[in-house]
C-alpha atoms as a PDB file:
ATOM      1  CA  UNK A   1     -66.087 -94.070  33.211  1.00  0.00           C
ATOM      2  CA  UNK A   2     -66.907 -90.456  34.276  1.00  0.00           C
ATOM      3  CA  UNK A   3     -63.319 -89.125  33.106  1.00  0.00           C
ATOM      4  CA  UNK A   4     -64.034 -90.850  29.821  1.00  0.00           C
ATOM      5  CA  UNK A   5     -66.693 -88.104  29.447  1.00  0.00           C
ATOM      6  CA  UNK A   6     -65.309 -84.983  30.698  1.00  0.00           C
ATOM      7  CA  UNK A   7     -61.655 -85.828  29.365  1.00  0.00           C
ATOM      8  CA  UNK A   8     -62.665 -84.204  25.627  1.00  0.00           C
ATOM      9  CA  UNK A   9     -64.423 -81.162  27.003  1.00  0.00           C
ATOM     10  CA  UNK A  10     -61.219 -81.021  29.134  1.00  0.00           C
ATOM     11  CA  UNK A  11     -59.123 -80.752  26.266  1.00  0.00           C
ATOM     12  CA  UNK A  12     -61.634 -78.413  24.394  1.00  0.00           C
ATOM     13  CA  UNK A  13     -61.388 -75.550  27.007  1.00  0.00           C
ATOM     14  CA  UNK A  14     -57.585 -75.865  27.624  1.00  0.00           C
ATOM     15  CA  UNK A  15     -57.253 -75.479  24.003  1.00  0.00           C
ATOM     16  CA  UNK A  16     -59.638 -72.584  23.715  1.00  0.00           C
ATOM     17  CA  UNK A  17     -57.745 -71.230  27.067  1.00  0.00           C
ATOM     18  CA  UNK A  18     -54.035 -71.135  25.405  1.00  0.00           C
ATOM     19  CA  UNK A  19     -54.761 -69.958  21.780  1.00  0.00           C
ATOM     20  CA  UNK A  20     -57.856 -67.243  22.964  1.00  0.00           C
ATOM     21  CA  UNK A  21     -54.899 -65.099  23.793  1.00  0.00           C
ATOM     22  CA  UNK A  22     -52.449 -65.484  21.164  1.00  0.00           C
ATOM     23  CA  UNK A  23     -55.841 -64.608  18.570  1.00  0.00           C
ATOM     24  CA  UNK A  24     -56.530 -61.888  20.855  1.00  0.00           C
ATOM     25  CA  UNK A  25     -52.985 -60.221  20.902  1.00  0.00           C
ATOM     26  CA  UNK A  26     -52.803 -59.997  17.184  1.00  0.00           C
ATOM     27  CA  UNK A  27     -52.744 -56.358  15.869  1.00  0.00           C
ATOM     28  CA  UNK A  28     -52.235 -55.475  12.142  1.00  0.00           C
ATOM     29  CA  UNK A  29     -48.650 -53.487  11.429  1.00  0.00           C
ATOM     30  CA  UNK A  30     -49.178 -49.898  11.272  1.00  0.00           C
ATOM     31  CA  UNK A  31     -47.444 -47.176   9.200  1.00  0.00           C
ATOM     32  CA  UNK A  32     -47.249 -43.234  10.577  1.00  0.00           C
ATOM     33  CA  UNK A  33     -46.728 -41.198   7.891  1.00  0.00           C
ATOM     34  CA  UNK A  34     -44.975 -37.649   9.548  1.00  0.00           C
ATOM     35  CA  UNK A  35     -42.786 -34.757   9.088  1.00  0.00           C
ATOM     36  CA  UNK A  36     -39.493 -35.711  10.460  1.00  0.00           C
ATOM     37  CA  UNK A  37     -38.839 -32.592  12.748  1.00  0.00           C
ATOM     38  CA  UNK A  38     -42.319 -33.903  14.575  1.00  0.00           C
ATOM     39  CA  UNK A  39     -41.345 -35.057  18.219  1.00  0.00           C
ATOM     40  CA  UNK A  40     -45.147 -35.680  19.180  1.00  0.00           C
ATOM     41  CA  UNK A  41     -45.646 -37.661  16.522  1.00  0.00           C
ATOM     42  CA  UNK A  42     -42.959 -40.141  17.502  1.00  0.00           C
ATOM     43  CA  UNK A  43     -44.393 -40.111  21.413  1.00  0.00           C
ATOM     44  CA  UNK A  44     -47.697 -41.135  19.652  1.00  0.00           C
ATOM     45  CA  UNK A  45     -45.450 -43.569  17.653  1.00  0.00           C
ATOM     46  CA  UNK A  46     -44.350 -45.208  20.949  1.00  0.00           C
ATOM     47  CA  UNK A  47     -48.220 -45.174  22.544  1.00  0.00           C
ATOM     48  CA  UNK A  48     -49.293 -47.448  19.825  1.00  0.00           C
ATOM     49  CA  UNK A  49     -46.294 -49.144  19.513  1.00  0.00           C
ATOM     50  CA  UNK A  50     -46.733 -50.116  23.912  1.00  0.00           C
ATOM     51  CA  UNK A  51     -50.267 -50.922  22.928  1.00  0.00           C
ATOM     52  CA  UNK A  52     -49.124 -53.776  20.793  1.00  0.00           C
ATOM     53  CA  UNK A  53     -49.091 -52.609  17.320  1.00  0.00           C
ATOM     54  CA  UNK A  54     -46.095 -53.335  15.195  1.00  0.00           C
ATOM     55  CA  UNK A  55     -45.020 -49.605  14.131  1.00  0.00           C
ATOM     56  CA  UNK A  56     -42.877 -48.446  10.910  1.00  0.00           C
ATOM     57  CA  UNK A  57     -42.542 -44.567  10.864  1.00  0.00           C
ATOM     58  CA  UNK A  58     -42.019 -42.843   7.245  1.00  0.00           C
ATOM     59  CA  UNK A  59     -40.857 -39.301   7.014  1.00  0.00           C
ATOM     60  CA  UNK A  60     -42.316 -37.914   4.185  1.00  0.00           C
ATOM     61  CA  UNK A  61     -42.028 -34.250   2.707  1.00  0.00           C
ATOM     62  CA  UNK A  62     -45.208 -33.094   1.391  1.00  0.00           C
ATOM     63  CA  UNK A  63     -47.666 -34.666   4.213  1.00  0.00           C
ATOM     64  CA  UNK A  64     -50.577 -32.671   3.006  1.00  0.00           C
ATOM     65  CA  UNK A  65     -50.572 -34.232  -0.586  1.00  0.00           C
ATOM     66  CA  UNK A  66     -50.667 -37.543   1.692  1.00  0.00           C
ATOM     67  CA  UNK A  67     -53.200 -36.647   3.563  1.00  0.00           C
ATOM     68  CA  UNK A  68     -55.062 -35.510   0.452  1.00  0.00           C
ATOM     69  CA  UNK A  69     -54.411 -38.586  -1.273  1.00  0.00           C
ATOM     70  CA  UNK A  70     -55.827 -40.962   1.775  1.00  0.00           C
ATOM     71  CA  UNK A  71     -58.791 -39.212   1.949  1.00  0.00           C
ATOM     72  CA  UNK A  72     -58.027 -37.341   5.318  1.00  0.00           C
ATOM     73  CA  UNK A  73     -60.840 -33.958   5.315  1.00  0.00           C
ATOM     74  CA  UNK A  74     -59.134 -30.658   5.726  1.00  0.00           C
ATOM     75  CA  UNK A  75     -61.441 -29.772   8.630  1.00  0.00           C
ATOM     76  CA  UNK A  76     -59.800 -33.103  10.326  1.00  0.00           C
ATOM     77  CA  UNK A  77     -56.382 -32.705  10.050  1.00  0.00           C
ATOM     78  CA  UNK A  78     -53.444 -32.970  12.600  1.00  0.00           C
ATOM     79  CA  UNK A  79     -49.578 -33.483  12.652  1.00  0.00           C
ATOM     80  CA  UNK A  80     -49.666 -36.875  11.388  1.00  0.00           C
ATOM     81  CA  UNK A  81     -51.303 -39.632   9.496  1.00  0.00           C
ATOM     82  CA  UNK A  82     -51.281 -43.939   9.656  1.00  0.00           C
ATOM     83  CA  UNK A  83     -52.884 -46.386   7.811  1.00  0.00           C
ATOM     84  CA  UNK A  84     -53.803 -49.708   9.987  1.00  0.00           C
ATOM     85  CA  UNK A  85     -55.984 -52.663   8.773  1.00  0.00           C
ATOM     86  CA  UNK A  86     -57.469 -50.940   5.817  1.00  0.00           C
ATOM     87  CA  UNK A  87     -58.223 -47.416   7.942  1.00  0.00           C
ATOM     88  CA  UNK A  88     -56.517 -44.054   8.097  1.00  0.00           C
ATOM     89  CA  UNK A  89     -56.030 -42.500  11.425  1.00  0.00           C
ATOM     90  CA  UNK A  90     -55.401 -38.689  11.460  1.00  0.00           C
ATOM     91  CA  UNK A  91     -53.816 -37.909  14.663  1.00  0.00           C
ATOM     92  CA  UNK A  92     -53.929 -38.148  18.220  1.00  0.00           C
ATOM     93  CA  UNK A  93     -56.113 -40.968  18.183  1.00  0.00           C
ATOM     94  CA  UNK A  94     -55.894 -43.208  21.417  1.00  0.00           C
ATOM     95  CA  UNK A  95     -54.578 -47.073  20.623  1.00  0.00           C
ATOM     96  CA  UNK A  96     -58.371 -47.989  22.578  1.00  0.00           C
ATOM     97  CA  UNK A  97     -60.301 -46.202  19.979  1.00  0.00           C
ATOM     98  CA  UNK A  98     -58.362 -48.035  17.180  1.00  0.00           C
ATOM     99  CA  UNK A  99     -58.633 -51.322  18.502  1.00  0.00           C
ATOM    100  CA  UNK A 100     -62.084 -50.234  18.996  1.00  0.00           C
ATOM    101  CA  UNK A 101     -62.513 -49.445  15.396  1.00  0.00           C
ATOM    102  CA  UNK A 102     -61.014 -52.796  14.387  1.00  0.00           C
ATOM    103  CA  UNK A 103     -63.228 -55.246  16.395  1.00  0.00           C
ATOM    104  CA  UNK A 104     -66.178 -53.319  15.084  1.00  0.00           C
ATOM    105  CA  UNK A 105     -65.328 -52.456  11.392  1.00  0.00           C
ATOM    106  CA  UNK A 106     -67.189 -50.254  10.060  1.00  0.00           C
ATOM    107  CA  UNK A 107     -68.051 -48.755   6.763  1.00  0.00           C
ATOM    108  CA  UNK A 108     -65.758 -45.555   7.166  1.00  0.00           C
ATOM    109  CA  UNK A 109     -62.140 -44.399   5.868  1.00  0.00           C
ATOM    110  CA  UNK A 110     -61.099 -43.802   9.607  1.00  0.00           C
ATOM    111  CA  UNK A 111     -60.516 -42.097  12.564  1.00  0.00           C
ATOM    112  CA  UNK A 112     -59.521 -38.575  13.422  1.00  0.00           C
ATOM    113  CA  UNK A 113     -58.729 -36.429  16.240  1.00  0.00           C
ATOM    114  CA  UNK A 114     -57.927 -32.735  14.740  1.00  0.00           C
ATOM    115  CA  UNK A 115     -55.830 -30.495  16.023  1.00  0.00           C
ATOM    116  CA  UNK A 116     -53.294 -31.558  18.368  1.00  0.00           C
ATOM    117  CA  UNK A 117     -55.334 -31.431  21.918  1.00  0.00           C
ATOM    118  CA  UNK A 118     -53.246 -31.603  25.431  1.00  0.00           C
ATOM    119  CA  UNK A 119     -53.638 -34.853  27.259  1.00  0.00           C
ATOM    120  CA  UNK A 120     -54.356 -37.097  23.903  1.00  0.00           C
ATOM    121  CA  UNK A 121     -51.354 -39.585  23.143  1.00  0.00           C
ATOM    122  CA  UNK A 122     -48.108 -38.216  22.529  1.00  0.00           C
ATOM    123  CA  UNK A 123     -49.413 -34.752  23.384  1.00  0.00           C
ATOM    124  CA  UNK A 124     -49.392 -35.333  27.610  1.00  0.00           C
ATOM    125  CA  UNK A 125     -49.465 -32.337  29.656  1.00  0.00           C
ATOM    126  CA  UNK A 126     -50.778 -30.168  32.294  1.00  0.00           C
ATOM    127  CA  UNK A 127     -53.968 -29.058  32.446  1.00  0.00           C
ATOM    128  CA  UNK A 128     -55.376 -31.786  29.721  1.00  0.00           C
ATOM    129  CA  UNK A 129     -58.035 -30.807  27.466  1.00  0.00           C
ATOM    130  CA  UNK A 130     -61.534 -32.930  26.315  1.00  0.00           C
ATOM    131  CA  UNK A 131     -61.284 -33.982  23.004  1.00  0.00           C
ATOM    132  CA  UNK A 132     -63.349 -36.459  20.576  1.00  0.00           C
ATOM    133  CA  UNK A 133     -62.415 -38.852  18.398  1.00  0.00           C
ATOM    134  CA  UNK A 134     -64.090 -38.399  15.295  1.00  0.00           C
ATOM    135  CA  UNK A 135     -65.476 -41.748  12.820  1.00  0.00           C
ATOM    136  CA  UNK A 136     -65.204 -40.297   8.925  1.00  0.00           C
ATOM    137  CA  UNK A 137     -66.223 -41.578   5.712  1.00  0.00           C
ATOM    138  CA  UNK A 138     -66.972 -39.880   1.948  1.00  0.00           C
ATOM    139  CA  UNK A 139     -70.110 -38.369   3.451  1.00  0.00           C
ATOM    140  CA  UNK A 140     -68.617 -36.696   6.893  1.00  0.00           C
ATOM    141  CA  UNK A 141     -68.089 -37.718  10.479  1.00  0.00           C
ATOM    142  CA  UNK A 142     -69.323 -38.309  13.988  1.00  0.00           C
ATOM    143  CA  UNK A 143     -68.103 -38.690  17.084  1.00  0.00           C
ATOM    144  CA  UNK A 144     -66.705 -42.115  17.934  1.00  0.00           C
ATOM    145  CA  UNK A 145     -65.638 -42.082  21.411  1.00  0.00           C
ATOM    146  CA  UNK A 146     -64.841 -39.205  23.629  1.00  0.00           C
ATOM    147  CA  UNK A 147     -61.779 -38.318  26.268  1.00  0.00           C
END
């Protein structure tokens, strides 16, 4: 009579158990827009890309005028640009800080790290600098997580 109780909460967590990491696992696609002579922009490609997002690269020839027209500051700007899940990310920005940004969601156009700092994704090296990943909207940014 006892496994006539437990049986359906048996079934309830082995459920919750196989599909809790086939929801999990599910990142948006995400587009890079770069210039096609860029070869840190493709290594930053492949970081998100081994972090489980579905990448398409587009080489485009007047980046700044897509920058401009995504909504990407001046004072925030990098090599390259993507759009994921609604946001803009402006460079170097790890794959943990996007995920980050879409569990949370917040009100903002995206994420930025500007400049092209040593040790971010796609930019290893020796000696690797500090850098912050900044949270932007219309109104300006703030630092969202920090390396």
């Amino acid at each position: 009579m006892r496994f006539h109780t437990i049986a359906p909460l048996f079934v309830l967590l082995l459920g919750f158990i196989v599909t809790t990491p086939l929801l999990a696992g599910t990142l948006p696609a995400l587009t890079v827009y770069k210039d096609p002579r860029c070869g840190c922009c493709e290594a930053w490609a492949r970081h998100m890309s081994e972090a489980g997002f579905a990448v398409t690269t587009r080489d485009v020839a007047d980046l700044a005028e897509r920058k401009r027209a995504l909504g990407v500051p001046a004072h925030l700007g990098s090599c390259h640009t993507a759009q994921v899940g609604g946001y803009v990310i402006e460079g170097h920005v790890p794959a943990a800080s996007v995920k980050r940004l879409l569990r949370e969601k917040p009100a903002a156009v995206g994420l930025a790290v500007p400049g092209m700092p040593i040790g971010s994704p796609g930019m290893e090296g020796p000696n690797p600098e500090a850098y912050e990943v900044q949270i932007y909207d219309a109104h300006g940014s703030r630092v969202f997580d920090r390396y």
